[in-house]
Protein backbone atom coordinates (compact mmCIF):
# COMPACT_ATOMS: atom_id res chain seq x y z
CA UNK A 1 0.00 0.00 0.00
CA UNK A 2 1.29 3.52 -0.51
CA UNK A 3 1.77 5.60 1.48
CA UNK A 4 -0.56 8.86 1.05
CA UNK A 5 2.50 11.14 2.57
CA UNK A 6 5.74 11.97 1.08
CA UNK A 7 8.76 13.90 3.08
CA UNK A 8 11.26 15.01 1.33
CA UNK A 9 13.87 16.94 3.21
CA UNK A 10 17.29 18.00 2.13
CA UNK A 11 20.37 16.12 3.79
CA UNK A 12 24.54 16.84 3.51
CA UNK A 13 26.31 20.47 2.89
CA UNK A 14 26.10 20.15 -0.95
CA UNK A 15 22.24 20.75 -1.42
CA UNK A 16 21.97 17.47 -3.79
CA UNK A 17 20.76 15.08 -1.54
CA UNK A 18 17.41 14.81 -0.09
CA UNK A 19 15.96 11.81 2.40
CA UNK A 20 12.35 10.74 1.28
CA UNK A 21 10.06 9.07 3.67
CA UNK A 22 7.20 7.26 2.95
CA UNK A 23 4.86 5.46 6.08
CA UNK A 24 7.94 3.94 8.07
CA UNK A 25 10.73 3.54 4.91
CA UNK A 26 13.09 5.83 3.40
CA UNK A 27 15.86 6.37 0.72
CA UNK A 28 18.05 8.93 -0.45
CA UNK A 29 17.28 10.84 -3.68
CA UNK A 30 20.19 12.19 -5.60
CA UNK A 31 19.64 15.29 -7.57
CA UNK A 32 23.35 15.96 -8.29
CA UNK A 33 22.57 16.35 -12.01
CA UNK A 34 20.15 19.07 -11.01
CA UNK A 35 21.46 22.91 -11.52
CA UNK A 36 18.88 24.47 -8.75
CA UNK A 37 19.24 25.64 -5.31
CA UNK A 38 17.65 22.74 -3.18
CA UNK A 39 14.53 24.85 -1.94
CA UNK A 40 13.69 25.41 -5.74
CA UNK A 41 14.29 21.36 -7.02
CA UNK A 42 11.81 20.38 -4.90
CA UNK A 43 9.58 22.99 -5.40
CA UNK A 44 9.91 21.64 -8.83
CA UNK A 45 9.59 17.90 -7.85
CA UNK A 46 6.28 18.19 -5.77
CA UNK A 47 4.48 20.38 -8.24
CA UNK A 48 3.43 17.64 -10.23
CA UNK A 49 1.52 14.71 -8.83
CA UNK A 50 3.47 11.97 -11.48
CA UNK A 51 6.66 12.61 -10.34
CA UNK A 52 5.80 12.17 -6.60
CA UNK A 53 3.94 8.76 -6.91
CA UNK A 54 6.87 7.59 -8.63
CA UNK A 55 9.20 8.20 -6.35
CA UNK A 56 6.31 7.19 -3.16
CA UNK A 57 6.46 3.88 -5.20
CA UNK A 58 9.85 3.50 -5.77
CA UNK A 59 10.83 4.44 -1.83
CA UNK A 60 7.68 1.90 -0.54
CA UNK A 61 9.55 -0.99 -2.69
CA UNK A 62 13.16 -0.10 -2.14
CA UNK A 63 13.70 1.68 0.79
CA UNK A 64 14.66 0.52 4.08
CA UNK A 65 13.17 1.06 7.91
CA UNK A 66 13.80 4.40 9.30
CA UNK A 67 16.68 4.22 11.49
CA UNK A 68 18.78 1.70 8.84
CA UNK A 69 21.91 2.71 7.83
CA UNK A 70 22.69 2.79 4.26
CA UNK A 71 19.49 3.15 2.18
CA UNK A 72 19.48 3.14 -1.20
CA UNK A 73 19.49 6.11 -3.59
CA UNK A 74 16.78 7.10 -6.69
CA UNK A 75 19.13 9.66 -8.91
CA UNK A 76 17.30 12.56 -10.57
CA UNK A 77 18.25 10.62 -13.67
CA UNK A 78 16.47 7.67 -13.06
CA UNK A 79 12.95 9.68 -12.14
CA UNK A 80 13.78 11.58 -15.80
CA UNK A 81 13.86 8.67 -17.56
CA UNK A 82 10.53 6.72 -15.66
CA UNK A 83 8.59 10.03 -15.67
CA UNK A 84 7.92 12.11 -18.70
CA UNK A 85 6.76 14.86 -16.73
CA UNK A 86 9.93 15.28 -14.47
CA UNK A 87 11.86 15.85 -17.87
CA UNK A 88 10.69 19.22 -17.97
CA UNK A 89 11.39 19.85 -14.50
């Protein structure tokens, strides 16, 4: 089941690297291919509704309990080539 809530918050110095969380899981997304100042990528990322069910699908199958060390990263790239809408993001 998906989770109806997705938290994206930006992690590290660099601005590239936000933790999503979706119910109880989480990953990393990587956005280092992204030119924008984090506040205004994921401005970008939540304005359409495509984009964030993919990644709210792709964190519910692949990411790992809160609290786990290590979870797995989604690059920018990968949501570009899934998503036709996030191309023109």
């Amino acid at each position: 089941m998906l989770s109806k809530e997705v938290e994206i918050i930006p992690i590290g110095p660099v601005g590239d690297l936000f933790q999503v969380t979706a119910g109880l899981v989480y990953a990393h997304l990587e956005m280092a291919s992204v030119a924008l100042p984090p506040d205004e990528a994921m401005e970008r990322v939540v304005l359409h509704p495509d984009v964030i069910d993919f990644i709210n699908q792709w964190v519910e199958e692949n990411g790992v309990l809160l609290g786990t060390p290590h979870p797995p990263r989604l690059s920018w790239e990968e949501v570009r080539r899934q998503v036709p809408a996030a191309r023109f993001l």
